[in-house]
C-alpha atoms as a PDB file:
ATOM      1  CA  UNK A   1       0.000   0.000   0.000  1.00  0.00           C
ATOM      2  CA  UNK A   2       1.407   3.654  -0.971  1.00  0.00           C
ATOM      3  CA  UNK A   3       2.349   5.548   2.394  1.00  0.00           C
ATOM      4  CA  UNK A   4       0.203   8.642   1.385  1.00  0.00           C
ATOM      5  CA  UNK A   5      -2.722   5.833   1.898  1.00  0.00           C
ATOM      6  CA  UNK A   6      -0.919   4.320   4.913  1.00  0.00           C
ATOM      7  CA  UNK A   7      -1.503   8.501   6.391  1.00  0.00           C
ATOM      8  CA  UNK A   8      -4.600   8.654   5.075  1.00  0.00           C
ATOM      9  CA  UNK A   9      -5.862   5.829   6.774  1.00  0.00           C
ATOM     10  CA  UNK A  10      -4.313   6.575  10.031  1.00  0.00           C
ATOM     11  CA  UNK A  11      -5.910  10.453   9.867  1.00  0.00           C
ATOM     12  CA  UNK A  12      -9.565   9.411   9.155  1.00  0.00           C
ATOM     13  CA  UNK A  13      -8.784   6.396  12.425  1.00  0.00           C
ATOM     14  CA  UNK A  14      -7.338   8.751  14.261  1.00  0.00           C
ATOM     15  CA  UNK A  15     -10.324  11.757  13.798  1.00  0.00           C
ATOM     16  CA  UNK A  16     -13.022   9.073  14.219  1.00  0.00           C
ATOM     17  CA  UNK A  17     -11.429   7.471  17.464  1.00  0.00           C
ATOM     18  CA  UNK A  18     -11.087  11.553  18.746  1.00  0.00           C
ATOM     19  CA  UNK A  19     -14.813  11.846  18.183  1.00  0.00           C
ATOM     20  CA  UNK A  20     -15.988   8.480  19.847  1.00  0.00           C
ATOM     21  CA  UNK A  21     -13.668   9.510  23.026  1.00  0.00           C
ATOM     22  CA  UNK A  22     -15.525  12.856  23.129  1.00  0.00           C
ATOM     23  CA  UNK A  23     -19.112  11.751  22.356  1.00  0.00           C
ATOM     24  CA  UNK A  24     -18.714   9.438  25.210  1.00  0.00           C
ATOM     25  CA  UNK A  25     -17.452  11.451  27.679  1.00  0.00           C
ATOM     26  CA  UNK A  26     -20.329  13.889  27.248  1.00  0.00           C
ATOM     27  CA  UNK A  27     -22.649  10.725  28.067  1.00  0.00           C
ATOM     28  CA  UNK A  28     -23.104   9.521  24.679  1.00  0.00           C
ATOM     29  CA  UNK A  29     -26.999  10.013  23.495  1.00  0.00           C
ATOM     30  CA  UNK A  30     -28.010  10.110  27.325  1.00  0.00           C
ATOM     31  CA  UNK A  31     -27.353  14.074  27.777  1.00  0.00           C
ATOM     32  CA  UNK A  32     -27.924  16.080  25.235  1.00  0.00           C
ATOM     33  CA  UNK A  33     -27.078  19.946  25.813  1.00  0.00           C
ATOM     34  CA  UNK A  34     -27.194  19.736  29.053  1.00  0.00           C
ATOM     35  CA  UNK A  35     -30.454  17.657  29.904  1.00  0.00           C
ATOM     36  CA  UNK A  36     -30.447  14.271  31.193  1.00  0.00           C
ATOM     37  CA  UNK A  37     -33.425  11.915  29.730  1.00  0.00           C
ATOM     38  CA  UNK A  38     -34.402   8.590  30.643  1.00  0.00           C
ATOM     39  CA  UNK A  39     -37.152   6.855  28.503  1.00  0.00           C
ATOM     40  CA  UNK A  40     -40.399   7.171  29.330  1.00  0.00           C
ATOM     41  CA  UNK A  41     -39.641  10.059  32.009  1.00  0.00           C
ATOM     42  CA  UNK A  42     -39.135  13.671  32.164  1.00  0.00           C
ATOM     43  CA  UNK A  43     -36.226  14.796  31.183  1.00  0.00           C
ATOM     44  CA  UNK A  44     -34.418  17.177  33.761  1.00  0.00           C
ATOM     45  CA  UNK A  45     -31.812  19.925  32.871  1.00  0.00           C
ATOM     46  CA  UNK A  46     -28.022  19.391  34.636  1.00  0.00           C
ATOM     47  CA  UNK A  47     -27.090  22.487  35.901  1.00  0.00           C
ATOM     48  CA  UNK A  48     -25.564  22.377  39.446  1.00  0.00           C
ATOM     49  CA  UNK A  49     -26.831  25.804  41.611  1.00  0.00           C
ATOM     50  CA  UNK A  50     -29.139  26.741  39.258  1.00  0.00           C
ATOM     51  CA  UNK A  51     -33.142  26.272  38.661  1.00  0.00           C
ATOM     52  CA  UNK A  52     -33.507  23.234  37.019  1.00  0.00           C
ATOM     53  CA  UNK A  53     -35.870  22.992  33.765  1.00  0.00           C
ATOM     54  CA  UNK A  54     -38.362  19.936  33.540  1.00  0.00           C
ATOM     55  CA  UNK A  55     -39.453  18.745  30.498  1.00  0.00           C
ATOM     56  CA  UNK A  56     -42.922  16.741  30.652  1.00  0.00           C
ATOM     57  CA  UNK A  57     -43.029  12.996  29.864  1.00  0.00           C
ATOM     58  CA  UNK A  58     -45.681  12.131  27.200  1.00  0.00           C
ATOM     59  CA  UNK A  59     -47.727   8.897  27.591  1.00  0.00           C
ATOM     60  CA  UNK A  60     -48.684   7.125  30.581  1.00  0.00           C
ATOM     61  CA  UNK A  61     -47.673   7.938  33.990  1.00  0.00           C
ATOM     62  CA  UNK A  62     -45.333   5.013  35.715  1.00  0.00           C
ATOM     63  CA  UNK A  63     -47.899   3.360  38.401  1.00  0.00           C
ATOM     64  CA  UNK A  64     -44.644   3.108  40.538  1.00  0.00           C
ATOM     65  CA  UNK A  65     -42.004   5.287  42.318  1.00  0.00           C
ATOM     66  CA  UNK A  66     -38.890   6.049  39.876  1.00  0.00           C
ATOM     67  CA  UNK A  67     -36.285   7.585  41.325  1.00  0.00           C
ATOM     68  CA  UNK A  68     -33.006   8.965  38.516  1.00  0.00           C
ATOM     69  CA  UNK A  69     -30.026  10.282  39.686  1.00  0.00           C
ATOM     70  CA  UNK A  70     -29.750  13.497  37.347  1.00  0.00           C
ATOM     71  CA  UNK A  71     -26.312  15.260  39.041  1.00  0.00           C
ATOM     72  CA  UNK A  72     -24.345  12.438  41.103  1.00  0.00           C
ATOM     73  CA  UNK A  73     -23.771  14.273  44.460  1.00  0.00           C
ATOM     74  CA  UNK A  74     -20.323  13.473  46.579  1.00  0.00           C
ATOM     75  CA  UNK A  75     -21.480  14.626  49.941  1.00  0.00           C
ATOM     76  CA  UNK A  76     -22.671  13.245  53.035  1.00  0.00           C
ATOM     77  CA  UNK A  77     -26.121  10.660  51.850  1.00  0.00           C
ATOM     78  CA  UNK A  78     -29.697  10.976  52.822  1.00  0.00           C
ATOM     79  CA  UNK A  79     -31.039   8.366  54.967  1.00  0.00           C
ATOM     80  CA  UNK A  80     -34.491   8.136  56.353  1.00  0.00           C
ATOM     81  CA  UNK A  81     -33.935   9.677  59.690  1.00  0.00           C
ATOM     82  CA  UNK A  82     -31.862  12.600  57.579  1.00  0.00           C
ATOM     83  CA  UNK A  83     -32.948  16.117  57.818  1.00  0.00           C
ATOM     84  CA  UNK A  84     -32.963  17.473  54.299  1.00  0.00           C
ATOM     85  CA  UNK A  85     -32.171  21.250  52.975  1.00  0.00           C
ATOM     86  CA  UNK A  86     -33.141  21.168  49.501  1.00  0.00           C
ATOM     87  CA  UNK A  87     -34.478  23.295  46.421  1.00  0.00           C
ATOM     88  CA  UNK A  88     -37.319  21.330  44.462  1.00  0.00           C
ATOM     89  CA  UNK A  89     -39.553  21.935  42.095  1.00  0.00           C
ATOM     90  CA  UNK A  90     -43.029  20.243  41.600  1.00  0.00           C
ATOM     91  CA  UNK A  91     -44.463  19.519  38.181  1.00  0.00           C
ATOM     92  CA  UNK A  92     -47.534  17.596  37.196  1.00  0.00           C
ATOM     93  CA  UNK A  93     -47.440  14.929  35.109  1.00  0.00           C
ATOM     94  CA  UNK A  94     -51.324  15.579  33.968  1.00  0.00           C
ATOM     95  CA  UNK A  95     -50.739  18.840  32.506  1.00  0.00           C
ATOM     96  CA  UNK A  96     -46.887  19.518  32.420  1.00  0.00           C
ATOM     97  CA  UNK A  97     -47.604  22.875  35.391  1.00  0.00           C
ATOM     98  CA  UNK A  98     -45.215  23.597  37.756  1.00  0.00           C
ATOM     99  CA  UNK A  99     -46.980  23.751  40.609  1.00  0.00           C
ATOM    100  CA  UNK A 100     -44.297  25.054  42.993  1.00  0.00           C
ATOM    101  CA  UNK A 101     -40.777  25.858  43.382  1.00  0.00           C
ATOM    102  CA  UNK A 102     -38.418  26.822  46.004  1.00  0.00           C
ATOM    103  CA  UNK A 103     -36.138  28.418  43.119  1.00  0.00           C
ATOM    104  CA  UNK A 104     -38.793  31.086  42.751  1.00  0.00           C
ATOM    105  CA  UNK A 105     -39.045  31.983  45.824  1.00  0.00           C
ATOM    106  CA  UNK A 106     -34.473  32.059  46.635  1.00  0.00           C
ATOM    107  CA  UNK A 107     -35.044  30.278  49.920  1.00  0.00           C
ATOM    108  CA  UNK A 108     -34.993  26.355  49.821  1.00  0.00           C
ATOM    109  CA  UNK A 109     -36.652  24.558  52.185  1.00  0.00           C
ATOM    110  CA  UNK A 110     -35.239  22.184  55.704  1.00  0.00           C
ATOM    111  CA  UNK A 111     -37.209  19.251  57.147  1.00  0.00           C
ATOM    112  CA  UNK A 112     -37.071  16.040  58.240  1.00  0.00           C
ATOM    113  CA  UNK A 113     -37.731  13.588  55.488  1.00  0.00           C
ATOM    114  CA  UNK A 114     -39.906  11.403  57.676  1.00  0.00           C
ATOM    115  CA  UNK A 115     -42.430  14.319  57.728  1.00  0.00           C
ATOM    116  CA  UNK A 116     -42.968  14.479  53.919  1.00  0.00           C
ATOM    117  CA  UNK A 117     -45.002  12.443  51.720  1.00  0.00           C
ATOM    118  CA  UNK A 118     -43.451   8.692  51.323  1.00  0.00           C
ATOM    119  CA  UNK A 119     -42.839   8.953  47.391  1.00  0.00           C
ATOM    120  CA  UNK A 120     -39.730  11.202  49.000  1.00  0.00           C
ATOM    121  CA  UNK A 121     -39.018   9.083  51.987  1.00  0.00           C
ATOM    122  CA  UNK A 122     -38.775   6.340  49.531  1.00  0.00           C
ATOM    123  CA  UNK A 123     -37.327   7.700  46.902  1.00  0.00           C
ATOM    124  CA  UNK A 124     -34.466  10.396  48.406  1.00  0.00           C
ATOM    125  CA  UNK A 125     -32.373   8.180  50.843  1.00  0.00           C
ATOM    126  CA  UNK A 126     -29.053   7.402  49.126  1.00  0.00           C
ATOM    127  CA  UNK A 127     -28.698  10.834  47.264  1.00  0.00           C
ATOM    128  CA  UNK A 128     -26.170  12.645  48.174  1.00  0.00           C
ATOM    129  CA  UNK A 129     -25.712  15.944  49.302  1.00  0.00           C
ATOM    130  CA  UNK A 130     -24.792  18.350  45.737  1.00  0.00           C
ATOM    131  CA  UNK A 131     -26.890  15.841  43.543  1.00  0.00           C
ATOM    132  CA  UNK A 132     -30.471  16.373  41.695  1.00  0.00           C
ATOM    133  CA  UNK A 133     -32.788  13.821  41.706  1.00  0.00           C
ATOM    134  CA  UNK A 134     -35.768  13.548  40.018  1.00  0.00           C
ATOM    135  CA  UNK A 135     -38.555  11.393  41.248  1.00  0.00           C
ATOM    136  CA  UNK A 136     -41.916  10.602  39.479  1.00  0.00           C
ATOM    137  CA  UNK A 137     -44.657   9.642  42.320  1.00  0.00           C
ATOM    138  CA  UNK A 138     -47.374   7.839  41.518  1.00  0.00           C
ATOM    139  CA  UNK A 139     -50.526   9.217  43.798  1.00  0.00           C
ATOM    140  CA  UNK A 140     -50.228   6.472  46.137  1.00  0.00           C
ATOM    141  CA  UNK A 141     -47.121   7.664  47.308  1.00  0.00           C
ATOM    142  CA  UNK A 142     -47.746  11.107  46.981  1.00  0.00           C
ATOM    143  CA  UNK A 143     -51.004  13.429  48.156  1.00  0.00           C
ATOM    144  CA  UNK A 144     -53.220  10.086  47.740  1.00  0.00           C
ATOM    145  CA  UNK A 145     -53.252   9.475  51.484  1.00  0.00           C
ATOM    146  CA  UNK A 146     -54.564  12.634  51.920  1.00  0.00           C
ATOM    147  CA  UNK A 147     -58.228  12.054  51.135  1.00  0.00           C
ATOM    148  CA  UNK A 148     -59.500  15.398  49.771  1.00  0.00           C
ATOM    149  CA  UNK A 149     -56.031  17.110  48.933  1.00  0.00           C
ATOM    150  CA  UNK A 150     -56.086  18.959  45.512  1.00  0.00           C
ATOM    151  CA  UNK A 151     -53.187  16.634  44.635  1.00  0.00           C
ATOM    152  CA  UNK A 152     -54.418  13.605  45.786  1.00  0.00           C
ATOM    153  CA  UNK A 153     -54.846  11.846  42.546  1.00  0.00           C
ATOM    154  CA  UNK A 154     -51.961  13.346  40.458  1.00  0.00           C
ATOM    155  CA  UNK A 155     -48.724  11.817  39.945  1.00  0.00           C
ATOM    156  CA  UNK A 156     -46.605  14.504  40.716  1.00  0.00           C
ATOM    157  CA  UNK A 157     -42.623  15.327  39.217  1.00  0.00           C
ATOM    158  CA  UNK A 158     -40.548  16.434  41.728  1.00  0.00           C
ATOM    159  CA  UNK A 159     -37.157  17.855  40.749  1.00  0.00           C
ATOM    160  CA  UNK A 160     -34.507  17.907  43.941  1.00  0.00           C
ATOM    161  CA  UNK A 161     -31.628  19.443  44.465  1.00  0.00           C
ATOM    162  CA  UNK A 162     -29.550  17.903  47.721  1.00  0.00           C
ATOM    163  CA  UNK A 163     -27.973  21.328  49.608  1.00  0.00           C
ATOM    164  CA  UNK A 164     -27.231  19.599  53.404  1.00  0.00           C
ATOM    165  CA  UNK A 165     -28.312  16.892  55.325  1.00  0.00           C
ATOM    166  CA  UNK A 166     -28.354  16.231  58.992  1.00  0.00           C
END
């Protein structure tokens, strides 16, 4: 084979193995510009310390708790006797609304997680403190057990953003 083929051949190798390495270290088809989608759910902008933007599922809402890590934190982890500071915001899967946010207001909110509704008892332990985790809760884990709530038969979104725990 000439050697201006032999270079050739190496080049194109050598661009195409360049563009694999940085396709997957940007997560591949997973995150595109920023937002991180899993099938079937929401899909949840990455931005660390900023509000986060939901994008609505279409379809079907799951009939059980799913719980996606969107940012990986590296702090101390929720457990179910934790007390949580967190931002959140609360989107419903009926309509696509956000209901409420503790971006809007600047101040996020501090509680114990065993005084919230169980869809985040369940689904927060083991995220860690600097992560976002979005959670999609079926009613029965969510304002269901409240007969009467406004909420009570929505499965709610719930984008959360782990400040402290204690």
């Amino acid at each position: 084979m000439p050697k201006k083929t032999l270079i050739k051949i190496f080049a194109i190798i050598a661009v195409a193995a360049i563009a694999f390495a940085s396709f997957t270290s940007l997560g591949g088809d997973d995150t595109v510009s920023g937002t991180v989608s899993t099938p079937g759910l929401p899909s949840v902008t990455d931005n660390a310390g900023e509000a986060p933007t939901i994008t609505p599922a279409t379809g079907a809402a799951p009939t059980t708790l799913q719980a996606v890590d969107i940012i990986e934190g590296d702090g101390a982890e929720v457990l179910a006797t934790s007390t949580l500071t967190v931002h959140y915001t609360l989107m419903s899967w009926s309509n696509g609304e956000v209901l409420e946010s503790s971006w809007t207001g600047g101040e996020p909110a501090t509680f114990p997680l065993s005084g919230v509704i169980t869809g985040w008892q369940q689904g927060l332990p083991g995220a860690k403190v600097g992560g976002r985790r979005l959670l999609v809760i079926p009613p029965s884990l969510g304002y269901g057990v409240v007969p009467g709530h406004p909420l009570e038969t929505e499965t709610l979104i719930f984008s959360v953003d782990i400040l402290a725990v204690s």
